[in-house]
PDB file of N, CA and C in Angstrom:
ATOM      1  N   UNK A   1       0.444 -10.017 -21.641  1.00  0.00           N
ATOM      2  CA  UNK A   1       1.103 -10.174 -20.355  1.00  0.00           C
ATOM      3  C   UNK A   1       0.062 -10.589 -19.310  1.00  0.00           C
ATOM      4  N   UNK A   2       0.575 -12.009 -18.702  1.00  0.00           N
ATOM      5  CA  UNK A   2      -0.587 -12.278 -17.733  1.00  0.00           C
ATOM      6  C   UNK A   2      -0.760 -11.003 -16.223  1.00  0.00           C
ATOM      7  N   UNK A   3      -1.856 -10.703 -16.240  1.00  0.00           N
ATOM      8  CA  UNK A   3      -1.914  -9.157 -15.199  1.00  0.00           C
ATOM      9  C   UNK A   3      -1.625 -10.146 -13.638  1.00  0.00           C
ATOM     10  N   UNK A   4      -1.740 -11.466 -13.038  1.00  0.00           N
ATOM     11  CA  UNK A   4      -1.160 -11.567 -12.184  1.00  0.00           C
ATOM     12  C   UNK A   4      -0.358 -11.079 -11.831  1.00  0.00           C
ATOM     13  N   UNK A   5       1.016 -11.821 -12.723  1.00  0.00           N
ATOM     14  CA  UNK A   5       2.492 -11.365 -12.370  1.00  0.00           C
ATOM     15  C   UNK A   5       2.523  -9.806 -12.660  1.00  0.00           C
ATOM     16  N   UNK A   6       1.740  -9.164 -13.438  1.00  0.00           N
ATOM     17  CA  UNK A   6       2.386  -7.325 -13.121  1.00  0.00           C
ATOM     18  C   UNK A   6       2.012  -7.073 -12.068  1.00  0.00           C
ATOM     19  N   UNK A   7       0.834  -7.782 -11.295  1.00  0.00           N
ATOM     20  CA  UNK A   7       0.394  -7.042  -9.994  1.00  0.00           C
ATOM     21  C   UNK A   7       1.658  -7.929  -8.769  1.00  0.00           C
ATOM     22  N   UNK A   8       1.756  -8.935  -8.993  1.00  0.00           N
ATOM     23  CA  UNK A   8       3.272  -9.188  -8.133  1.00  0.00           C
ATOM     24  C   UNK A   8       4.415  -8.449  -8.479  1.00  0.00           C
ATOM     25  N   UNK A   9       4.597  -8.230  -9.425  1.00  0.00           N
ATOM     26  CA  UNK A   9       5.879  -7.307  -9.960  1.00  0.00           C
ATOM     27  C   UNK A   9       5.566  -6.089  -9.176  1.00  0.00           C
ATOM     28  N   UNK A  10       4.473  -5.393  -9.282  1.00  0.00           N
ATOM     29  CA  UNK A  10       4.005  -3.879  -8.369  1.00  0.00           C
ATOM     30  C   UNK A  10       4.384  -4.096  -6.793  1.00  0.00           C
ATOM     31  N   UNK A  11       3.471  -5.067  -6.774  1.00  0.00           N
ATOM     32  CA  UNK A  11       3.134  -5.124  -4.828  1.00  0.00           C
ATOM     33  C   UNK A  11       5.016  -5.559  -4.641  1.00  0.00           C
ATOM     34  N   UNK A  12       5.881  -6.187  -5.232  1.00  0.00           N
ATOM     35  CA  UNK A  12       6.974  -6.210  -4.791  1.00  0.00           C
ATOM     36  C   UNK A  12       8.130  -5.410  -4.685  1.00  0.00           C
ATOM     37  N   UNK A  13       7.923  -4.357  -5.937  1.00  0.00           N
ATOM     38  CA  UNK A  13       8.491  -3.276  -6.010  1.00  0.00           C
ATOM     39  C   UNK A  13       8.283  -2.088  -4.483  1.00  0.00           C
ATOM     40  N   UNK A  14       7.114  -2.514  -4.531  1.00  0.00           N
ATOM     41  CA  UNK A  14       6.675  -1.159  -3.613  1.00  0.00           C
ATOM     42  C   UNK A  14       6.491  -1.912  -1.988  1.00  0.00           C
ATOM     43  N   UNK A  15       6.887  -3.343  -1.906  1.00  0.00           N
ATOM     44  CA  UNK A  15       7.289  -4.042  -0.630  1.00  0.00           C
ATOM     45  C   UNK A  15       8.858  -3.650  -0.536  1.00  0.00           C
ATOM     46  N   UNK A  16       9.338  -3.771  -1.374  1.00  0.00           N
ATOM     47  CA  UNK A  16      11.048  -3.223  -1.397  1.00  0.00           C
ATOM     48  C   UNK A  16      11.467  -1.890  -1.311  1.00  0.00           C
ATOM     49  N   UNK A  17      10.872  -0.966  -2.178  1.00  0.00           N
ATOM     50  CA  UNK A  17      10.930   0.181  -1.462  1.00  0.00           C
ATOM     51  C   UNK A  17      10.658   0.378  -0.442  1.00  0.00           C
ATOM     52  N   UNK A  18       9.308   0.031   0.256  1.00  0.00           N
ATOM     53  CA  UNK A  18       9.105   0.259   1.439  1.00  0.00           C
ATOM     54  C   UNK A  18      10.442  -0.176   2.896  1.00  0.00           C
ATOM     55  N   UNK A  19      10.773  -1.267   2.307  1.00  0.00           N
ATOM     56  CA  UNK A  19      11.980  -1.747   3.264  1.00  0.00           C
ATOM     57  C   UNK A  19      12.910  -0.984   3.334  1.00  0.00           C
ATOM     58  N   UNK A  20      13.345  -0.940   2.016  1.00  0.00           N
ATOM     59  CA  UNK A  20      14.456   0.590   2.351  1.00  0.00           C
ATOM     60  C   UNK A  20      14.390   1.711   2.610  1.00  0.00           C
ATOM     61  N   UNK A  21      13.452   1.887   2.497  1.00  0.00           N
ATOM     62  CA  UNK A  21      12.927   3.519   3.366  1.00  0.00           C
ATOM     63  C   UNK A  21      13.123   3.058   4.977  1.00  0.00           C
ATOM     64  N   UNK A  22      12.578   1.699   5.006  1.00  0.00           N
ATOM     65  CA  UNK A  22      12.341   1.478   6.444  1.00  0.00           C
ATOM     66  C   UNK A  22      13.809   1.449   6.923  1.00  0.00           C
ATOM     67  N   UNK A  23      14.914   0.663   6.516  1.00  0.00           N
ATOM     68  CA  UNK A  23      15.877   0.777   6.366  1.00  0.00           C
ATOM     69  C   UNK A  23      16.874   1.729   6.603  1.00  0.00           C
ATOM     70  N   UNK A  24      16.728   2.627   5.831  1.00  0.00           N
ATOM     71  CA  UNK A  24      17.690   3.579   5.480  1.00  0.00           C
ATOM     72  C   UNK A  24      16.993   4.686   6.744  1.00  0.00           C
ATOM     73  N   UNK A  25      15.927   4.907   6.804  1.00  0.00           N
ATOM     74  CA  UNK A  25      15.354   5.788   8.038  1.00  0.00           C
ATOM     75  C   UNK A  25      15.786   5.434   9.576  1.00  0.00           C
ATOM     76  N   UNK A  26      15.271   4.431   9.747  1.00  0.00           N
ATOM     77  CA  UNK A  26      15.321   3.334  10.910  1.00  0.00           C
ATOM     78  C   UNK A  26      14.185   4.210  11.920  1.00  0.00           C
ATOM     79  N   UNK A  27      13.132   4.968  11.587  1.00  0.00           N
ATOM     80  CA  UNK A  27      12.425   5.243  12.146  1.00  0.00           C
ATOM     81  C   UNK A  27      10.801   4.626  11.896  1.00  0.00           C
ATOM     82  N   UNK A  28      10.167   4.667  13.391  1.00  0.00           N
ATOM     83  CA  UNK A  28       9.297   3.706  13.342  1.00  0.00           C
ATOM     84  C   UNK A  28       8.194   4.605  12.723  1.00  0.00           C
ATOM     85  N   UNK A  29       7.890   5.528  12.754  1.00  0.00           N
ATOM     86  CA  UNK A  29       6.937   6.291  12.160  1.00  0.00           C
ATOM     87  C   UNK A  29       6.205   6.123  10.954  1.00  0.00           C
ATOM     88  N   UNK A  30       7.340   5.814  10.226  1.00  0.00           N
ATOM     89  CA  UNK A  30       7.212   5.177   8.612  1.00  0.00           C
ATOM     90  C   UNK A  30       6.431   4.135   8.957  1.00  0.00           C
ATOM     91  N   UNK A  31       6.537   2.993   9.830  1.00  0.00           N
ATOM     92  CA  UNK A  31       5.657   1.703  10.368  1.00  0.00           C
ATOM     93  C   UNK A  31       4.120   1.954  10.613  1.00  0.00           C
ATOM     94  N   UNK A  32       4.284   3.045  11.568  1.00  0.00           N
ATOM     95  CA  UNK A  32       2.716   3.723  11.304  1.00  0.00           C
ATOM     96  C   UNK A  32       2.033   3.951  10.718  1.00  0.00           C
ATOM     97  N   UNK A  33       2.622   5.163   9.635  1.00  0.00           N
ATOM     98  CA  UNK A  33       2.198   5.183   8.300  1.00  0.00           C
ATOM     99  C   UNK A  33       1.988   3.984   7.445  1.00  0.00           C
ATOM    100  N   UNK A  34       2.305   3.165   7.482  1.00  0.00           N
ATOM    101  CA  UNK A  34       1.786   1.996   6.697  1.00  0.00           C
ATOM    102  C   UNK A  34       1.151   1.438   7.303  1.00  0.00           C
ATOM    103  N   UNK A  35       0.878   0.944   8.930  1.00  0.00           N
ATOM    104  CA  UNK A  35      -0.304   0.367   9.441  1.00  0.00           C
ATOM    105  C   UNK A  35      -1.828   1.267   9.337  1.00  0.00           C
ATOM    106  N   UNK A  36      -1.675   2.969   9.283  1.00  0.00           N
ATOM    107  CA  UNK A  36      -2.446   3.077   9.410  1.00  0.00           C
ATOM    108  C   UNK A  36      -3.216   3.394   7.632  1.00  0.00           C
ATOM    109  N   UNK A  37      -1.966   3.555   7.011  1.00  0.00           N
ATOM    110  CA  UNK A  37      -2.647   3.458   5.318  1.00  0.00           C
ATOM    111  C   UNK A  37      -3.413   2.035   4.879  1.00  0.00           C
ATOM    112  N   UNK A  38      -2.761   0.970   5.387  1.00  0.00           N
ATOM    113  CA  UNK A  38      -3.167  -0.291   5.291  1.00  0.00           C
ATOM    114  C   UNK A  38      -4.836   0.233   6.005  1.00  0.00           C
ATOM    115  N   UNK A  39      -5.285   0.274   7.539  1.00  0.00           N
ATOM    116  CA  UNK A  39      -6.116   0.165   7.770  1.00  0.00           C
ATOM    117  C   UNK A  39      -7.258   0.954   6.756  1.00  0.00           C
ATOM    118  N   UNK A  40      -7.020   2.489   6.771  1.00  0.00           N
ATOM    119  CA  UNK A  40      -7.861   3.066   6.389  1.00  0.00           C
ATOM    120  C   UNK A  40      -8.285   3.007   4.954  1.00  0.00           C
ATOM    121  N   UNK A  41      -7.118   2.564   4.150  1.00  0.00           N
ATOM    122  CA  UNK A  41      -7.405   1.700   3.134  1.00  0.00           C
ATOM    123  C   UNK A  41      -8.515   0.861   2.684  1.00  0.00           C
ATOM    124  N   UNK A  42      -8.404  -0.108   3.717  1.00  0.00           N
ATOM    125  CA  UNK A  42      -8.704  -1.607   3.784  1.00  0.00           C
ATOM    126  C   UNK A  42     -10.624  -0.987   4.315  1.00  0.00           C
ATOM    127  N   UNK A  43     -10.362  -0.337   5.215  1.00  0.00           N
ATOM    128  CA  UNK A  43     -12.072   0.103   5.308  1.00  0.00           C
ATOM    129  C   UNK A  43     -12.939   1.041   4.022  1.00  0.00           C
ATOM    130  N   UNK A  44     -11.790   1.905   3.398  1.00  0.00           N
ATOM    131  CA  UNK A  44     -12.169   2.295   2.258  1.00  0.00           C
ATOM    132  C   UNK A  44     -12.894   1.556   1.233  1.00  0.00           C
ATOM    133  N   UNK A  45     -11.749   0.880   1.122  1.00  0.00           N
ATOM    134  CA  UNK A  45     -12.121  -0.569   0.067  1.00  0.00           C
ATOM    135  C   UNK A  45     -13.041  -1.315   0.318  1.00  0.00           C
ATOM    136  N   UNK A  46     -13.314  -1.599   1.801  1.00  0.00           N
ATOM    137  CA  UNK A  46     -14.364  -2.767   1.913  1.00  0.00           C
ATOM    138  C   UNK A  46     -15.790  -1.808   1.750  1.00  0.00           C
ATOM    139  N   UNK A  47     -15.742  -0.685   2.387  1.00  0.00           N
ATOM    140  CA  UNK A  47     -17.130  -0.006   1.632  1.00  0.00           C
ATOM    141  C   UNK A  47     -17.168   0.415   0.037  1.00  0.00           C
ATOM    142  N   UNK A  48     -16.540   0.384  -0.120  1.00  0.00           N
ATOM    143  CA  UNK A  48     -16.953   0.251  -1.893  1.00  0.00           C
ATOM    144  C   UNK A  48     -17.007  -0.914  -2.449  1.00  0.00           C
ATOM    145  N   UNK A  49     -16.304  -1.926  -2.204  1.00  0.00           N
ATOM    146  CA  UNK A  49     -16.726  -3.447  -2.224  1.00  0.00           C
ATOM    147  C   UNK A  49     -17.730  -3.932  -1.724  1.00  0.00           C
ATOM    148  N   UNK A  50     -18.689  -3.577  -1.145  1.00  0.00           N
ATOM    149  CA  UNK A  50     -19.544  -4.072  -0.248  1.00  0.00           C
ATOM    150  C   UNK A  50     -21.038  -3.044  -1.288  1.00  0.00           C
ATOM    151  N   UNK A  51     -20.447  -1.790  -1.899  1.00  0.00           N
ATOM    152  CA  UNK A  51     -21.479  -0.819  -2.660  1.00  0.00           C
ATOM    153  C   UNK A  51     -21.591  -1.147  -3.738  1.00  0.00           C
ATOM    154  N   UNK A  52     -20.715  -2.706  -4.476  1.00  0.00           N
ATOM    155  CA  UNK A  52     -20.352  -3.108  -5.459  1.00  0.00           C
ATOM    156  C   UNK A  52     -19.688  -1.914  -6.450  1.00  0.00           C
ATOM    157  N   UNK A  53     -19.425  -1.199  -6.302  1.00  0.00           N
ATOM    158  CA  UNK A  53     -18.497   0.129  -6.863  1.00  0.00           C
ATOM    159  C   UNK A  53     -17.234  -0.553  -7.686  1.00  0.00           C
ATOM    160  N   UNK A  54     -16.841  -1.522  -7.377  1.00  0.00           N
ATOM    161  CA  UNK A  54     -15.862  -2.542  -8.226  1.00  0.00           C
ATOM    162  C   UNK A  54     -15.421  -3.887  -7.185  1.00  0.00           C
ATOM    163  N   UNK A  55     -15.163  -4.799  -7.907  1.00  0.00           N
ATOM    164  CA  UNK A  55     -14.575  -6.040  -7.667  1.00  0.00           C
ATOM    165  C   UNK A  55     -13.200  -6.479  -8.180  1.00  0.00           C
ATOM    166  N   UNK A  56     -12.790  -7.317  -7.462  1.00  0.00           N
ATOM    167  CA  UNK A  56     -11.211  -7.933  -7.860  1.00  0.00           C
ATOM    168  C   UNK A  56     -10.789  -9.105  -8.355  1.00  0.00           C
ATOM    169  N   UNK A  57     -10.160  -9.558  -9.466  1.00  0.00           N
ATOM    170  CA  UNK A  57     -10.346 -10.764  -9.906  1.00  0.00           C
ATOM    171  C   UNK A  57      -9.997 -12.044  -9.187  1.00  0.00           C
ATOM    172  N   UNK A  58      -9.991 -13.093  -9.794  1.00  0.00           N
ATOM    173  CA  UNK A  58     -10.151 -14.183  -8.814  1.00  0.00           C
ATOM    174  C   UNK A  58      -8.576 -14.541  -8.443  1.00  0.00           C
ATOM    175  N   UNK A  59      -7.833 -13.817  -9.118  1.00  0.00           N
ATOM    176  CA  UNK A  59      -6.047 -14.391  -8.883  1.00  0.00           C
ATOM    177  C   UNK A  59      -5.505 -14.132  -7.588  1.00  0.00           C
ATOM    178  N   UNK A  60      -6.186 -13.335  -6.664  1.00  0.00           N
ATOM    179  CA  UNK A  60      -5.729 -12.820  -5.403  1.00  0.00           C
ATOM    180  C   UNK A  60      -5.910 -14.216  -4.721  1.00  0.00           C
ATOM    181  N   UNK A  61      -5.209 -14.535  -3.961  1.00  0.00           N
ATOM    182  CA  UNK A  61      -5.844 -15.681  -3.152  1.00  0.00           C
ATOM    183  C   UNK A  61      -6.342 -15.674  -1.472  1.00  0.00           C
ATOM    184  N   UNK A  62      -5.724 -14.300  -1.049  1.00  0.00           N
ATOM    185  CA  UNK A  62      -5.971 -14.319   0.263  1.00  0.00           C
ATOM    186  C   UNK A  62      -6.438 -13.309   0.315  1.00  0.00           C
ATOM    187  N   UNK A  63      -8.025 -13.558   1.022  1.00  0.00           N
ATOM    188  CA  UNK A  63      -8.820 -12.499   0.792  1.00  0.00           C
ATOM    189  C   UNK A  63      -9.329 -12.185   2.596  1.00  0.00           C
ATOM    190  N   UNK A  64      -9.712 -10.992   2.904  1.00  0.00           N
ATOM    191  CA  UNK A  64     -10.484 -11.176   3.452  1.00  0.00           C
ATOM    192  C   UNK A  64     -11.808 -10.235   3.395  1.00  0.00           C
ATOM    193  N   UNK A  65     -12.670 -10.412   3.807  1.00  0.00           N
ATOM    194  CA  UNK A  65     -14.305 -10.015   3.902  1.00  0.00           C
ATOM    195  C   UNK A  65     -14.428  -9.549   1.739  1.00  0.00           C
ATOM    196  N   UNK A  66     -13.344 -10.288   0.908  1.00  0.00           N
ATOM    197  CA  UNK A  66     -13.844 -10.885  -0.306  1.00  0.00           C
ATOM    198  C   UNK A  66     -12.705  -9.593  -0.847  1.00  0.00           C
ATOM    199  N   UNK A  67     -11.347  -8.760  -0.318  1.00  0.00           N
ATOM    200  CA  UNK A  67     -11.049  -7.987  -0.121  1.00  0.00           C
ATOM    201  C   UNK A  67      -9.102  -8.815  -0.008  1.00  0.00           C
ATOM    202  N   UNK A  68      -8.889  -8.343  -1.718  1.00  0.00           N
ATOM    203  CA  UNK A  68      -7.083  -8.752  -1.190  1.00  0.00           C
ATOM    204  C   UNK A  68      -6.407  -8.342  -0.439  1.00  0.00           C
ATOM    205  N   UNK A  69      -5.826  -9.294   0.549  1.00  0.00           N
ATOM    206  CA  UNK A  69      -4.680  -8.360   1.711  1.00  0.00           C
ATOM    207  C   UNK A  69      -4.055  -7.872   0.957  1.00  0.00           C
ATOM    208  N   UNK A  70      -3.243  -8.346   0.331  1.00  0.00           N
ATOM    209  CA  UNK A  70      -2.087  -8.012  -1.097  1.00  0.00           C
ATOM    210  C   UNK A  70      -2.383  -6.389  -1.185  1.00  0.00           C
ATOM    211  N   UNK A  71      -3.450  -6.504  -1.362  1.00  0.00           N
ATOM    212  CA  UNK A  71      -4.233  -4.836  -1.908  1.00  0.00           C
ATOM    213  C   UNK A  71      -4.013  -4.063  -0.806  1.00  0.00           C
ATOM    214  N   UNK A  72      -4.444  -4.176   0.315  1.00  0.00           N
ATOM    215  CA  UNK A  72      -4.760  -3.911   1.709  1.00  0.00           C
ATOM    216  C   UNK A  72      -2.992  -3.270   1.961  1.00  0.00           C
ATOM    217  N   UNK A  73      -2.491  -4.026   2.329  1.00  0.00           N
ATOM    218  CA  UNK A  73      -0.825  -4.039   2.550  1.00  0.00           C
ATOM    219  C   UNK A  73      -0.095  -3.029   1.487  1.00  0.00           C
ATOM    220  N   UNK A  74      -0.257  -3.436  -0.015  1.00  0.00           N
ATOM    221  CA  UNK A  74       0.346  -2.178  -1.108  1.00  0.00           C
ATOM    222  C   UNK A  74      -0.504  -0.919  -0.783  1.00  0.00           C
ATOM    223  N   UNK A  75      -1.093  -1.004  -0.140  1.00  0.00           N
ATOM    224  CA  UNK A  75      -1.426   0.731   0.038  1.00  0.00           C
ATOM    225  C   UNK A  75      -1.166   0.898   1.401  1.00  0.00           C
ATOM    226  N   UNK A  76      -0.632   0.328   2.522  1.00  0.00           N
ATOM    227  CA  UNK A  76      -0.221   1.070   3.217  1.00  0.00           C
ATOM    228  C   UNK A  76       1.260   0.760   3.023  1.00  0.00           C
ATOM    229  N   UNK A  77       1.924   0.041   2.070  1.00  0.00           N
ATOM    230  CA  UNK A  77       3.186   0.380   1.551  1.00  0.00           C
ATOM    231  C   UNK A  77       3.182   1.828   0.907  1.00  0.00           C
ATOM    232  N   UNK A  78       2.521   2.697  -0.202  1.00  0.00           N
ATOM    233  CA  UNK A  78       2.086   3.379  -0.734  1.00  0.00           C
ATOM    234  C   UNK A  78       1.910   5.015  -0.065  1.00  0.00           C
ATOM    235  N   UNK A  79       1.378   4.552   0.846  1.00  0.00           N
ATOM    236  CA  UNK A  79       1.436   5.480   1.806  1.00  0.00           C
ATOM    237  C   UNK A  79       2.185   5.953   2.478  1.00  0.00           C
ATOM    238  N   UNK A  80       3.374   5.056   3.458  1.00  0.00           N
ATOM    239  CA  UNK A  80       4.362   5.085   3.768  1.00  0.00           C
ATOM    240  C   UNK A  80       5.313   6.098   2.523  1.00  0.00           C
ATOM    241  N   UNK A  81       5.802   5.217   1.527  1.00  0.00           N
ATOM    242  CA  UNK A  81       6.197   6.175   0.433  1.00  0.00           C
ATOM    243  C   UNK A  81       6.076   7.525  -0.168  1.00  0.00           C
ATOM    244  N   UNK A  82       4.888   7.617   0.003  1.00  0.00           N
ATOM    245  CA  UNK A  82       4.595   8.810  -0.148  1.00  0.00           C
ATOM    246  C   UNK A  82       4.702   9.719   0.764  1.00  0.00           C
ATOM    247  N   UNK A  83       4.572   9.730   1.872  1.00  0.00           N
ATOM    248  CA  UNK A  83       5.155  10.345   2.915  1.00  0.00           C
ATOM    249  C   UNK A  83       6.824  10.385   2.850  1.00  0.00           C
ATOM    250  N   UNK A  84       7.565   9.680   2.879  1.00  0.00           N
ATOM    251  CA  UNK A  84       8.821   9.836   2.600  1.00  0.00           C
ATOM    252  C   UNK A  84       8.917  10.494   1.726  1.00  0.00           C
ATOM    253  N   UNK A  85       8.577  10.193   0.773  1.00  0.00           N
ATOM    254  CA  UNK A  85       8.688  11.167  -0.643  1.00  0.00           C
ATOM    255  C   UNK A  85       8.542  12.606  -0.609  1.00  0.00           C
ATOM    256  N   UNK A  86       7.424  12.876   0.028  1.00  0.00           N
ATOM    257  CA  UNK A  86       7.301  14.450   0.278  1.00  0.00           C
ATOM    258  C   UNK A  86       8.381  14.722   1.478  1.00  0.00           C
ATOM    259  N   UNK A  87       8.456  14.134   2.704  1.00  0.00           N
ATOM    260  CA  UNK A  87       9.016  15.095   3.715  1.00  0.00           C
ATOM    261  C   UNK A  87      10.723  14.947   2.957  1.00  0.00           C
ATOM    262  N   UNK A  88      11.216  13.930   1.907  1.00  0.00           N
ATOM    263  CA  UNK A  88      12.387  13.782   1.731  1.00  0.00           C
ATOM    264  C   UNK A  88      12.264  15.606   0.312  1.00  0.00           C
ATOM    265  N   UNK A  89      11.498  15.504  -0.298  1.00  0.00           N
ATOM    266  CA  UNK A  89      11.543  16.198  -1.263  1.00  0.00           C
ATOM    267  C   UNK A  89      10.700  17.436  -1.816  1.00  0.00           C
ATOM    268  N   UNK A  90       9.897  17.527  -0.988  1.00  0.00           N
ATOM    269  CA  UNK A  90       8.910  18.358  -1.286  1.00  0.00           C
ATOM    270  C   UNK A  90       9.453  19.709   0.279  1.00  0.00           C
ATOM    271  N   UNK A  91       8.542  18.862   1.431  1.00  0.00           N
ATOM    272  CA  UNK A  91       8.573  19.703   2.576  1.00  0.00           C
ATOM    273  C   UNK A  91      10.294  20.961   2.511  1.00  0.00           C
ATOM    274  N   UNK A  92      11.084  20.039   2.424  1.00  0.00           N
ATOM    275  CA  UNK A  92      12.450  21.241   2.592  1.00  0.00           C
ATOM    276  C   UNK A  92      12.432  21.952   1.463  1.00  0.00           C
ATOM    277  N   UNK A  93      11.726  22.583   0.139  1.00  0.00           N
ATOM    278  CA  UNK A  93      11.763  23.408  -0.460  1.00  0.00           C
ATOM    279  C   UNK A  93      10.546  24.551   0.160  1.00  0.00           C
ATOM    280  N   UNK A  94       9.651  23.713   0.376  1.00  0.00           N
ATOM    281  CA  UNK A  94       8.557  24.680   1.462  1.00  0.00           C
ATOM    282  C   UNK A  94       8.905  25.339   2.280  1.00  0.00           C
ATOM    283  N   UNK A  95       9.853  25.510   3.131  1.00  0.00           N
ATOM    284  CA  UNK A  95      10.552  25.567   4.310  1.00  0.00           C
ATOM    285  C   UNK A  95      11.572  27.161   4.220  1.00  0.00           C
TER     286      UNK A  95
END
């Protein structure tokens, strides 16, 4: 299986979930949570990219500082989710 398309198959799955959470919530908070998973992400990544700690293959095409947005963006999709996930399923048994 060419690993491009599974990593489009992922990042789209979890772009679509993310919409319907966004969706079905209609709260902007969730928006946050993904701008700020995206950011802190994206600085994560670029210091370990930068420590050579790992690299990304050449199929990404839009990179920046050598760093897939693609990548950047599915984790603050990721994040978002996961937050839903717990306050939908976790937090009210805590409670």
């Amino acid at each position: 299986m060419n690993p491009q398309i599974i990593w489009y198959a992922i990042f789209l799955v979890l772009l679509a979930t993310y919409l319907v959470i966004q969706v079905l919530t209609g709260d902007k908070k969730y928006f946050i949570y993904f701008i700020l998973g995206s950011f802190f992400g994206f600085y994560f990544d670029l210091i370990s990219f930068i420590n050579g700690y790992y690299s990304y293959p050449d199929f990404y095409h839009f990179k920046l500082f050598g760093l897939p947005i693609s990548m950047t963006l599915a984790e603050g999709f990721s994040i978002a989710i996961t937050i839903y996930l717990f306050n939908r399923f976790i937090l009210p048994k805590i409670k």
